[in-house]
PDB file of N, CA and C in Angstrom:
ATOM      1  N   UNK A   1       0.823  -1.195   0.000  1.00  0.00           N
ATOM      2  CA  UNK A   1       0.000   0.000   0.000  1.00  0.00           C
ATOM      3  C   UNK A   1       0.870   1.263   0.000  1.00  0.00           C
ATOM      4  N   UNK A   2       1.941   1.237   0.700  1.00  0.00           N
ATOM      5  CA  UNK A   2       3.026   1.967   0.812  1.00  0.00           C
ATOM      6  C   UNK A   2       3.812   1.817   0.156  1.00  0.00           C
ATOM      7  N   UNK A   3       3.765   1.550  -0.841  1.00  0.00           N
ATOM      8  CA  UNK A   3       5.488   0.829  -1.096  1.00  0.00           C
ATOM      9  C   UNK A   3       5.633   2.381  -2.097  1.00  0.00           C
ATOM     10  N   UNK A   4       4.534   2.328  -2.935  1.00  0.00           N
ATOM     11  CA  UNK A   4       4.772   3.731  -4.158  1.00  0.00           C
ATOM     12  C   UNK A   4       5.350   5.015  -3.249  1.00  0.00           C
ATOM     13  N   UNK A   5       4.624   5.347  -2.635  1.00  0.00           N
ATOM     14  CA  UNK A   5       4.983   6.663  -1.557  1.00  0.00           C
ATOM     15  C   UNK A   5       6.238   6.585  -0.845  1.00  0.00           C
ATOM     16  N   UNK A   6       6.741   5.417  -0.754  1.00  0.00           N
ATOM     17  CA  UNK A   6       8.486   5.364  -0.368  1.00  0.00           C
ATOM     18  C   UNK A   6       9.007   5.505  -1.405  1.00  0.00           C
ATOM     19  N   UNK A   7       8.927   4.613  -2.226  1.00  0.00           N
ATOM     20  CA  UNK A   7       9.807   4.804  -3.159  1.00  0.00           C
ATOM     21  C   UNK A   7      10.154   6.258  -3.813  1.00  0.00           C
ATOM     22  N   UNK A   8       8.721   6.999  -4.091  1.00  0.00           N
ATOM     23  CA  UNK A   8       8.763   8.198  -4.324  1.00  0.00           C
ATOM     24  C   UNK A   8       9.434   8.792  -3.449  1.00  0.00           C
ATOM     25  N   UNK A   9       9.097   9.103  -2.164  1.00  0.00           N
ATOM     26  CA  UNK A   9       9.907   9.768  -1.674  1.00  0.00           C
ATOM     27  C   UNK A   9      11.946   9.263  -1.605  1.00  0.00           C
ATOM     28  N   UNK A  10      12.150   7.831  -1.320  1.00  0.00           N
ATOM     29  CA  UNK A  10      13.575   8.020  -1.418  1.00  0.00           C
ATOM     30  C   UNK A  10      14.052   8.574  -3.224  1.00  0.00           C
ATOM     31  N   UNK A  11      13.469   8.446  -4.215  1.00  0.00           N
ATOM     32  CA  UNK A  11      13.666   9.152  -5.210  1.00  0.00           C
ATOM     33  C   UNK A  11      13.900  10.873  -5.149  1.00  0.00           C
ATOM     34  N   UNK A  12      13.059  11.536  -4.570  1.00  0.00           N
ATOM     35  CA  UNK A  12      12.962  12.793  -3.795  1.00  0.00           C
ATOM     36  C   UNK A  12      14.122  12.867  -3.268  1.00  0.00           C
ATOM     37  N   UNK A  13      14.695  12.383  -2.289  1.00  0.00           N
ATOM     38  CA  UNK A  13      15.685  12.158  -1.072  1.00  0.00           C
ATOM     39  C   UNK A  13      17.309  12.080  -1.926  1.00  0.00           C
ATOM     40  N   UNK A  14      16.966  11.099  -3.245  1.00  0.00           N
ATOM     41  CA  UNK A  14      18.263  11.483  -4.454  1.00  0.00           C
ATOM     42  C   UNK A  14      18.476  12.684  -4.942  1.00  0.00           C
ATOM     43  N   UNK A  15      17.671  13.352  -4.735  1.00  0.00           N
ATOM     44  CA  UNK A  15      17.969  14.331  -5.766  1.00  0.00           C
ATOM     45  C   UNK A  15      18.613  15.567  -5.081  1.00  0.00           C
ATOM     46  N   UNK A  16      19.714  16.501  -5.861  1.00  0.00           N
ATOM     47  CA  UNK A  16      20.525  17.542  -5.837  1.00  0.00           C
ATOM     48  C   UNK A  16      19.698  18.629  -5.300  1.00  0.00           C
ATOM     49  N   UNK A  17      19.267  18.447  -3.831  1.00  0.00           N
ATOM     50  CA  UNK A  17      18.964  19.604  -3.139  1.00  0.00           C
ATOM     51  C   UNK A  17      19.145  19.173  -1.533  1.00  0.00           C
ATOM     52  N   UNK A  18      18.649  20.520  -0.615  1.00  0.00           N
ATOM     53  CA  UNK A  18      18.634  19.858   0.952  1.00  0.00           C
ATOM     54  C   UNK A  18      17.265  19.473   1.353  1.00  0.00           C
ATOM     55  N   UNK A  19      17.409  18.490   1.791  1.00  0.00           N
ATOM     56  CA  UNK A  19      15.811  18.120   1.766  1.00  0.00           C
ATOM     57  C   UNK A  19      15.753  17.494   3.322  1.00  0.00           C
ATOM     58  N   UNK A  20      14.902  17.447   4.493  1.00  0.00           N
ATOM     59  CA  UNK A  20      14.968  17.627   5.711  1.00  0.00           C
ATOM     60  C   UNK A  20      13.425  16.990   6.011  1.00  0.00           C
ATOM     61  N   UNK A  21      13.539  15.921   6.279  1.00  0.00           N
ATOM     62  CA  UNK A  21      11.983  14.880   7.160  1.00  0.00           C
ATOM     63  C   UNK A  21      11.842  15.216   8.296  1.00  0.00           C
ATOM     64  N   UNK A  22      10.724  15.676   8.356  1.00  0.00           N
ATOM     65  CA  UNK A  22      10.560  15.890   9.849  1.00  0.00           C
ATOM     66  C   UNK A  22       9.067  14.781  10.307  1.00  0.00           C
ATOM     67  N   UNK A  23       9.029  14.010  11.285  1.00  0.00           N
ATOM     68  CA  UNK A  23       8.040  13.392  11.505  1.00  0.00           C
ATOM     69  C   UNK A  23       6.778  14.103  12.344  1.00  0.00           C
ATOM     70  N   UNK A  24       5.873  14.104  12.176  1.00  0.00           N
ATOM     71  CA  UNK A  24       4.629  15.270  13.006  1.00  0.00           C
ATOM     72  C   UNK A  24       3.511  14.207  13.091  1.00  0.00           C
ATOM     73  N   UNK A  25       2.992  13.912  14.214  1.00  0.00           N
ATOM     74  CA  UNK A  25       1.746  13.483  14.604  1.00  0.00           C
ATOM     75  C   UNK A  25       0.792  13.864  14.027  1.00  0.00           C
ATOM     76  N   UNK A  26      -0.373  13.249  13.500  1.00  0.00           N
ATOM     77  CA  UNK A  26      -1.943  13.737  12.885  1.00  0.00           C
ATOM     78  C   UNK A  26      -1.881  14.677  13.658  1.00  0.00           C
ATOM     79  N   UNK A  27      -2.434  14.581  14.867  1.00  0.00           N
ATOM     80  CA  UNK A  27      -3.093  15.587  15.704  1.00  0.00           C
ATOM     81  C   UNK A  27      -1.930  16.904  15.549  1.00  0.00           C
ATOM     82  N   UNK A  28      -1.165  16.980  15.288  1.00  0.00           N
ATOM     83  CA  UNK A  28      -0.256  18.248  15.248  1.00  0.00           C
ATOM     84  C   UNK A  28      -0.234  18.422  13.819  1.00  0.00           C
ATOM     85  N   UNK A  29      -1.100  17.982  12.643  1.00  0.00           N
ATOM     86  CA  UNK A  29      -1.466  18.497  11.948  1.00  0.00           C
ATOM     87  C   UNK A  29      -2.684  18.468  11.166  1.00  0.00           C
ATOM     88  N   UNK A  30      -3.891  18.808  12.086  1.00  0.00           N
ATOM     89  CA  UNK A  30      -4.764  18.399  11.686  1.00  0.00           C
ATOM     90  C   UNK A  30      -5.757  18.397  10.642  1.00  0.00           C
ATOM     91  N   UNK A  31      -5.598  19.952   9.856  1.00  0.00           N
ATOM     92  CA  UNK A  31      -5.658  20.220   8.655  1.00  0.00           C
ATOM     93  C   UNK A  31      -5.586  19.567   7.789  1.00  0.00           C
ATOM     94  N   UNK A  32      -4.779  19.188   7.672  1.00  0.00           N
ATOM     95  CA  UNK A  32      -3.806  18.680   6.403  1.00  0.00           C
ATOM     96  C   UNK A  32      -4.847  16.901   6.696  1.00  0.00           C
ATOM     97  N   UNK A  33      -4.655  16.384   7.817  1.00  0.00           N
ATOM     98  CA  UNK A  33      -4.906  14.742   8.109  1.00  0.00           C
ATOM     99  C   UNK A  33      -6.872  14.790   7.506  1.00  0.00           C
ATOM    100  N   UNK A  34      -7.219  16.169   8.083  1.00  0.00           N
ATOM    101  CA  UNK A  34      -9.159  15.991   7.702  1.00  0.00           C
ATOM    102  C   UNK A  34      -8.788  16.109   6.023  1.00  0.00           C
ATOM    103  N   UNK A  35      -7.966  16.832   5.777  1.00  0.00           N
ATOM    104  CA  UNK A  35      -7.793  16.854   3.995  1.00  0.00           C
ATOM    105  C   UNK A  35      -7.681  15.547   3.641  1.00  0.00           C
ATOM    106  N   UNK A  36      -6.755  14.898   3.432  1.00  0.00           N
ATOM    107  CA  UNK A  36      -6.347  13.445   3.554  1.00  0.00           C
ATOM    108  C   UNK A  36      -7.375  12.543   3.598  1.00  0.00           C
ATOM    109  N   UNK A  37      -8.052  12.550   4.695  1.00  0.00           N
ATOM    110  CA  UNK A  37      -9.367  11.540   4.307  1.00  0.00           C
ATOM    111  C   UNK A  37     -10.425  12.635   4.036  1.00  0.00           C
ATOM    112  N   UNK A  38     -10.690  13.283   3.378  1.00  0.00           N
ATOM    113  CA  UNK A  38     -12.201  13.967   2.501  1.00  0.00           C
ATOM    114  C   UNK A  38     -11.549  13.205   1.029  1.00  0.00           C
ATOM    115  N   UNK A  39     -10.122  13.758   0.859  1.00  0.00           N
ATOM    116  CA  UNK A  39      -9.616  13.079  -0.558  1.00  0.00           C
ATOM    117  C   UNK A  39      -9.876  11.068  -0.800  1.00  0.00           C
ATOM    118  N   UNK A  40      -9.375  11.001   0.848  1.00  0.00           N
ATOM    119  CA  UNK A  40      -9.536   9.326   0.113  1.00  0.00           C
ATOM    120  C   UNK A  40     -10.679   8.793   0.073  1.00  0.00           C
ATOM    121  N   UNK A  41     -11.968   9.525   0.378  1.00  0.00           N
ATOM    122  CA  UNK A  41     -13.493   9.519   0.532  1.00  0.00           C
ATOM    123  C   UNK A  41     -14.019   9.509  -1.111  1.00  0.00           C
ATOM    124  N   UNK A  42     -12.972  10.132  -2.190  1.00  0.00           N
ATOM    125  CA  UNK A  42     -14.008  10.906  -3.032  1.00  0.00           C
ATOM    126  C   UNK A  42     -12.982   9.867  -4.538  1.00  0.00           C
ATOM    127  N   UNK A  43     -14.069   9.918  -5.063  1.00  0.00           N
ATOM    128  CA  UNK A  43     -13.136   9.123  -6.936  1.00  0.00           C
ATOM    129  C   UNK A  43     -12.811  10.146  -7.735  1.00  0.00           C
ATOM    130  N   UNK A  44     -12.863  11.228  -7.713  1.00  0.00           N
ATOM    131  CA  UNK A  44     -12.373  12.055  -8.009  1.00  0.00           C
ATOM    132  C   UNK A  44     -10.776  12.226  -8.223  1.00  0.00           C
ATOM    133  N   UNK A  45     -10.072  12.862  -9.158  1.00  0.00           N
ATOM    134  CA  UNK A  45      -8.786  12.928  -9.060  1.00  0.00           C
ATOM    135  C   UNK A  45      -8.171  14.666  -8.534  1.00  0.00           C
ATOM    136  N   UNK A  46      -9.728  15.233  -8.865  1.00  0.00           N
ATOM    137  CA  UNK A  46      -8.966  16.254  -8.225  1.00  0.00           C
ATOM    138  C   UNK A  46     -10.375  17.330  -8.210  1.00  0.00           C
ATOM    139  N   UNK A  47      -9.978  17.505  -6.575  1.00  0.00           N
ATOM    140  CA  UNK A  47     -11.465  18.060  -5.924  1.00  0.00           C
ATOM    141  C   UNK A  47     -11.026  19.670  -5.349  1.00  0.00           C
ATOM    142  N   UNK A  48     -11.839  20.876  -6.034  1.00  0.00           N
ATOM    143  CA  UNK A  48     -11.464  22.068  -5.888  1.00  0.00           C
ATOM    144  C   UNK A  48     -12.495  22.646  -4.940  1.00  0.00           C
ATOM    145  N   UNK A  49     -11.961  23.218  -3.554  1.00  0.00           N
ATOM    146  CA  UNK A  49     -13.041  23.708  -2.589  1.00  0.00           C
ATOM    147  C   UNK A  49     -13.183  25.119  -2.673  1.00  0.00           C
ATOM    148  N   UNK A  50     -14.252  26.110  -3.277  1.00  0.00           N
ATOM    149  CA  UNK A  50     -14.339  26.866  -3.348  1.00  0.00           C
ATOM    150  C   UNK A  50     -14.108  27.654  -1.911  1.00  0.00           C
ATOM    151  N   UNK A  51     -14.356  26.678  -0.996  1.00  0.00           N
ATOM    152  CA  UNK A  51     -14.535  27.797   0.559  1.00  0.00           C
ATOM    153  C   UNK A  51     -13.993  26.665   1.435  1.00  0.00           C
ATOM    154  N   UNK A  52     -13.432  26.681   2.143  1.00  0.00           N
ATOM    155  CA  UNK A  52     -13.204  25.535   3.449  1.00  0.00           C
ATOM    156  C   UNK A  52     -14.566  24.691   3.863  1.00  0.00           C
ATOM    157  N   UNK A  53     -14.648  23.648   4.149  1.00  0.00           N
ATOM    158  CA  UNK A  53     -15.401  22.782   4.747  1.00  0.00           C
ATOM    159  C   UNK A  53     -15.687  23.306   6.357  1.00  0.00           C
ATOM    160  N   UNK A  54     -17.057  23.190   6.730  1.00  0.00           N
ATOM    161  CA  UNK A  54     -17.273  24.046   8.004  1.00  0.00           C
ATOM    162  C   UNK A  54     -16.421  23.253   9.012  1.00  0.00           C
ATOM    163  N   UNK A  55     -16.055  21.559   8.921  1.00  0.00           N
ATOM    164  CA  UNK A  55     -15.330  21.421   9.639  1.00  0.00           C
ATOM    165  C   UNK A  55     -13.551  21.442   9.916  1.00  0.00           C
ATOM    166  N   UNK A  56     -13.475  21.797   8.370  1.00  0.00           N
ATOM    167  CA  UNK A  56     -11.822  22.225   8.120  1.00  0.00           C
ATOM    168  C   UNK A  56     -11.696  23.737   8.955  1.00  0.00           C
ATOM    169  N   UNK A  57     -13.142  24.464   8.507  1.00  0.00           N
ATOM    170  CA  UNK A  57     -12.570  25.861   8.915  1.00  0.00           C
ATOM    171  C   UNK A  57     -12.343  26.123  10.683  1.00  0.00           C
ATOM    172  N   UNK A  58     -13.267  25.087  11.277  1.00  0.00           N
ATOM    173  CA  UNK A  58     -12.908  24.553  12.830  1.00  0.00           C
ATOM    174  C   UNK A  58     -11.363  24.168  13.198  1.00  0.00           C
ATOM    175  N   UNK A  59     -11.065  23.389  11.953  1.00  0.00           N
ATOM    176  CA  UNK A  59      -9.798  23.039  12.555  1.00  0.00           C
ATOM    177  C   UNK A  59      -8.533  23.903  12.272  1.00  0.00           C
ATOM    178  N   UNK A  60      -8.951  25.034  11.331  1.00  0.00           N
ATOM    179  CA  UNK A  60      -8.113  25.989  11.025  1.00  0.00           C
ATOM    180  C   UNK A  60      -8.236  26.855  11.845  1.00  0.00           C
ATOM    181  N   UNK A  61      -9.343  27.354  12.585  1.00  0.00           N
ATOM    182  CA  UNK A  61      -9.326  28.209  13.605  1.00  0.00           C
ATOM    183  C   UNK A  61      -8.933  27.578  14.645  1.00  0.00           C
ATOM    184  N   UNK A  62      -8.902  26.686  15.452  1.00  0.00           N
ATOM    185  CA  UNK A  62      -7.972  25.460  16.487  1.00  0.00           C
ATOM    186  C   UNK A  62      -6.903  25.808  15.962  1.00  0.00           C
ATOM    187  N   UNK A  63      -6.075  25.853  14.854  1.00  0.00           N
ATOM    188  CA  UNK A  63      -4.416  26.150  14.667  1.00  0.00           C
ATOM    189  C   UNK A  63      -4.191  27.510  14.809  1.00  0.00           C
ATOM    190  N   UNK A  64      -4.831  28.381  14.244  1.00  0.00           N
ATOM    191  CA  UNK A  64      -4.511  29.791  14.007  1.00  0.00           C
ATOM    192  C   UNK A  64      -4.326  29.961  15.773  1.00  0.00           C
ATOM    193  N   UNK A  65      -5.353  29.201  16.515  1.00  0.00           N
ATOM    194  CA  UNK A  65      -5.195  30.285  18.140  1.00  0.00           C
ATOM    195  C   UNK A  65      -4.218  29.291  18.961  1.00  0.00           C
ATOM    196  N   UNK A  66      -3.383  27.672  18.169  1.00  0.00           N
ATOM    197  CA  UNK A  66      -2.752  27.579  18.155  1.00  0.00           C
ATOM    198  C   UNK A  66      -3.437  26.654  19.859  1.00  0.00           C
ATOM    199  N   UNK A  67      -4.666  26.150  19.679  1.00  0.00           N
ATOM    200  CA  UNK A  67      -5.086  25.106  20.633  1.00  0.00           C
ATOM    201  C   UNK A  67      -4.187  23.572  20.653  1.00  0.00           C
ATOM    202  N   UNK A  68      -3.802  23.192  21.594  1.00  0.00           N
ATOM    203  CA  UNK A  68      -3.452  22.096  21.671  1.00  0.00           C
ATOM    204  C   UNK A  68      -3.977  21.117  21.779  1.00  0.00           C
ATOM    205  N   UNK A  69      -3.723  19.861  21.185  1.00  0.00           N
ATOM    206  CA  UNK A  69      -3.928  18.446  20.854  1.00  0.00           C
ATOM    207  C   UNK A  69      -3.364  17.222  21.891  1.00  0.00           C
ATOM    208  N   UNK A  70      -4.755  17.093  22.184  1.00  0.00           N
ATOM    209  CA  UNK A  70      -4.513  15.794  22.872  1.00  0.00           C
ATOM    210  C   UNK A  70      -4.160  14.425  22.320  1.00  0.00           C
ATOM    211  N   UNK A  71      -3.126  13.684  22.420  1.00  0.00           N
ATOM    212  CA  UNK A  71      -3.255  12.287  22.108  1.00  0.00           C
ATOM    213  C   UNK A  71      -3.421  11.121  22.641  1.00  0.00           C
ATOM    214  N   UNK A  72      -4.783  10.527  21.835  1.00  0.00           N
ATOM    215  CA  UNK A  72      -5.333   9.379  22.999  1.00  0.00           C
ATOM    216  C   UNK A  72      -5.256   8.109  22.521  1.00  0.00           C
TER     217      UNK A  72
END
């Protein structure tokens, strides 16, 4: 299931620049993780949101005031 997304990335990781992994918990990015599954929800190849999702824009206001995340 993984195997494409490694590979891609150590391909990435060859190439003639500085390139720097940093590992981050869902919950420390939660934006990005509700994006992630709305995308793997949809057959679509490519889904354009005119406005944030009322519950993305929740979790964008949770980052902006920079609320912290519990992990359970």
């Amino acid at each position: 299931m993984y195997a494409t997304i490694i590979a891609r990335i150590r391909v990435f990781a060859r190439e003639d620049w500085r390139l720097e992994f940093k590992h981050t918990l869902r919950e420390g990015n939660s934006c990005a993780d509700f994006l992630a599954k709305q995308g793997a929800a949809v057959d679509e190849s490519l889904v354009i949101l005119e406005a944030p999702l009322a519950e993305l824009s929740m979790l964008l206001d949770a980052d902006i005031m920079q609320v912290p995340h519990k992990r359970l």
